[in-house]
Every structure is written in structure tokens, then in C-alpha cells.
C-alpha atoms as a PDB file:
ATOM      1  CA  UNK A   1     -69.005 -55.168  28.180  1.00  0.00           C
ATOM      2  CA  UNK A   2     -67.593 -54.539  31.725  1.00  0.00           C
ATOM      3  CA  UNK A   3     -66.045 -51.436  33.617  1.00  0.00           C
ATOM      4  CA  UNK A   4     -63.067 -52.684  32.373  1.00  0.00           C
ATOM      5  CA  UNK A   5     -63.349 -52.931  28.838  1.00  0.00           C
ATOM      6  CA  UNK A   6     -64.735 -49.346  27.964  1.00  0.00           C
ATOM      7  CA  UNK A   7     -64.713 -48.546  24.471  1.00  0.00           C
ATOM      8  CA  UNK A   8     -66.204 -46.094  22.006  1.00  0.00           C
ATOM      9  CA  UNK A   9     -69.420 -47.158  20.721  1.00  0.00           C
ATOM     10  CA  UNK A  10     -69.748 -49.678  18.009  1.00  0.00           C
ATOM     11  CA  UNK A  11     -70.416 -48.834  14.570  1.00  0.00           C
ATOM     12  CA  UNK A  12     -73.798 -50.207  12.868  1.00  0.00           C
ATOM     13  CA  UNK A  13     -73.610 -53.619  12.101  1.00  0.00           C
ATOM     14  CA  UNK A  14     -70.391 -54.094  14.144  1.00  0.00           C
ATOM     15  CA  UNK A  15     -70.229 -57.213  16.721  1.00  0.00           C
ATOM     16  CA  UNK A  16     -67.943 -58.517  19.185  1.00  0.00           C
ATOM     17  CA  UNK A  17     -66.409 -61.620  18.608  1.00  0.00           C
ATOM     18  CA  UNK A  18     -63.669 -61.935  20.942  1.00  0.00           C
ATOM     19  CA  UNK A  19     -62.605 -60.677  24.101  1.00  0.00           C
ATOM     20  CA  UNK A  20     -59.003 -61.516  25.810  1.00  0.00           C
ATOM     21  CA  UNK A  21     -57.019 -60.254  28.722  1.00  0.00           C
ATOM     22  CA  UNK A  22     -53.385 -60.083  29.068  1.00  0.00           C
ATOM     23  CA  UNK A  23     -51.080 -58.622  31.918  1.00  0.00           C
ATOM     24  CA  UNK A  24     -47.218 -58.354  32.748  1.00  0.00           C
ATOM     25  CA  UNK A  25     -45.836 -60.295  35.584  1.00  0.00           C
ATOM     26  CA  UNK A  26     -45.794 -57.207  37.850  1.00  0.00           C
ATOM     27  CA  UNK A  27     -49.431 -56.270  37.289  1.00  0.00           C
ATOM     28  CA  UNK A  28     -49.257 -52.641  36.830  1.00  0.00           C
ATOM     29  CA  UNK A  29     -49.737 -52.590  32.841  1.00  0.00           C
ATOM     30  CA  UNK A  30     -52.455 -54.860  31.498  1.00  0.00           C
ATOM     31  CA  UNK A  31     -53.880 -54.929  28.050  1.00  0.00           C
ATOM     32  CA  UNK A  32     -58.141 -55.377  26.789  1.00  0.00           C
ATOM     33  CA  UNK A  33     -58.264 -56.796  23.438  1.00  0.00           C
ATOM     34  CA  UNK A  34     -61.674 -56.759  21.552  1.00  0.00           C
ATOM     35  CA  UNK A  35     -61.765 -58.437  18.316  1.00  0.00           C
ATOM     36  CA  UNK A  36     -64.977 -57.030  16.347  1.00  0.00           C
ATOM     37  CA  UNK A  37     -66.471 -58.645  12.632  1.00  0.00           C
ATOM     38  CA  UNK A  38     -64.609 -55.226  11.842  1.00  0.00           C
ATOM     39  CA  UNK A  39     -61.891 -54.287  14.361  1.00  0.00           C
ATOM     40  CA  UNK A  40     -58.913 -54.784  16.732  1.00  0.00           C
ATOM     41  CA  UNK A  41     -59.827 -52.811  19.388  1.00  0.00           C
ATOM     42  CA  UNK A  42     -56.865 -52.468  21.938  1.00  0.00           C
ATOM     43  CA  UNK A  43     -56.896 -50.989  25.730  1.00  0.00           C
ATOM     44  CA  UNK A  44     -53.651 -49.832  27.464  1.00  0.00           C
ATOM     45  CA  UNK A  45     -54.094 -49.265  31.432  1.00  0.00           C
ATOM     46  CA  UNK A  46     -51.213 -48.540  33.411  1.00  0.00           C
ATOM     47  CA  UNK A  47     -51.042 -48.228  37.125  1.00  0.00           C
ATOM     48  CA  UNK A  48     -49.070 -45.550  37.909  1.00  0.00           C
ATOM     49  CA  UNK A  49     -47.265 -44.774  41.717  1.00  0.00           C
ATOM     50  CA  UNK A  50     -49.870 -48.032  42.990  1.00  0.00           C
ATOM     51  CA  UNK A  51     -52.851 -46.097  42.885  1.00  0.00           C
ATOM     52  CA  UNK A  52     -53.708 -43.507  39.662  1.00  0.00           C
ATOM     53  CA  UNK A  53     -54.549 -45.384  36.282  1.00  0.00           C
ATOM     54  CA  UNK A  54     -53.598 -44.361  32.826  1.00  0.00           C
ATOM     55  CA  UNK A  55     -55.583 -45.511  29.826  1.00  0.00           C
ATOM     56  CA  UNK A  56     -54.858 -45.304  26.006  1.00  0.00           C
ATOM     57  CA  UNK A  57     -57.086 -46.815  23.000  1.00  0.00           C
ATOM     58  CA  UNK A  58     -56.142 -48.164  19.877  1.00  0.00           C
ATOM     59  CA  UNK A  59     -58.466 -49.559  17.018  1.00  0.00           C
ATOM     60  CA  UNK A  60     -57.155 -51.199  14.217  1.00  0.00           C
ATOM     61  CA  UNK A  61     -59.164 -52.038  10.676  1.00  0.00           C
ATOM     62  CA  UNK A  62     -58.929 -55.637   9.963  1.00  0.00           C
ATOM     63  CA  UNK A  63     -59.529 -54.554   6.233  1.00  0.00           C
ATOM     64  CA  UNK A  64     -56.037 -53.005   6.614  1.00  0.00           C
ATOM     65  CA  UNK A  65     -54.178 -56.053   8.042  1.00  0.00           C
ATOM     66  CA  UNK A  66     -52.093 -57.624   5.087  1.00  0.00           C
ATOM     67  CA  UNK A  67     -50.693 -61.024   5.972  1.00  0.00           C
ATOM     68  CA  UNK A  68     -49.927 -62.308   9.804  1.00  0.00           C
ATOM     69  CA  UNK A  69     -47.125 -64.840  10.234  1.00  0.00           C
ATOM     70  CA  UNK A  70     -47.507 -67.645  12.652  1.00  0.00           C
ATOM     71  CA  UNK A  71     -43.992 -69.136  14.823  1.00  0.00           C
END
């Protein structure tokens, strides 16, 4: 992993299998998605006034994900 993709550490057996980017046309909210054998895990970072940065972490079970739809 990078600087940029700081997350808490893995659990035993757990392995990334994915890594992906994604940013909004203004650049001052992009989000890190990390796609484990076992998790979603998701980073939030905001830029804030140009220069202070705001993170937020989510981690979703892929046990607990029922059905996704493709359009």
C-alpha cells in the first residue's frame, strides 16, 4: 500500500485483491477503494479551504452484501 491508501491492518488470512481510485471533477473529494478476499474497504479524503485534509474510513463485509444489480 501507499501513503495514500492507509488502512487498518488486515486481518489473518485477509488479501488485497483490488485497488481503484475515483475523484470528482473539482478534485477536492476523492475516494480509495480496496476490495479484500473479505472486505470493501472505503477511504473518504476531502480537501478542505485548499490546503487541510479530512479523512473518513468505511469497511464493509462482503459476507453481508445480498444481491448487486447491474444497469
Amino acid at each position: 500500500m501507499d501513503n495514500d491508501t492507509r488502512f487498518p491492518a488486515l486481518s489473518g488470512g485477509e488479501v488485497i485483491v483490488g485497488k481503484y481510485r475515483g475523484r470528482e471533477r473539482s478534485q477536492l473529494n476523492k475516494a480509495i477503494v480496496i476490495v479484500t478476499n473479505f472486505r470493501l474497504l472505503i477511504r473518504w479524503k476531502a480537501t478542505i479551504c485548499g490546503c487541510v485534509n479530512r479523512s473518513s474510513y468505511s469497511s464493509i463485509i462482503l459476507d453481508s452484501i445480498d444481491r448487486i444489480d447491474e444497469t
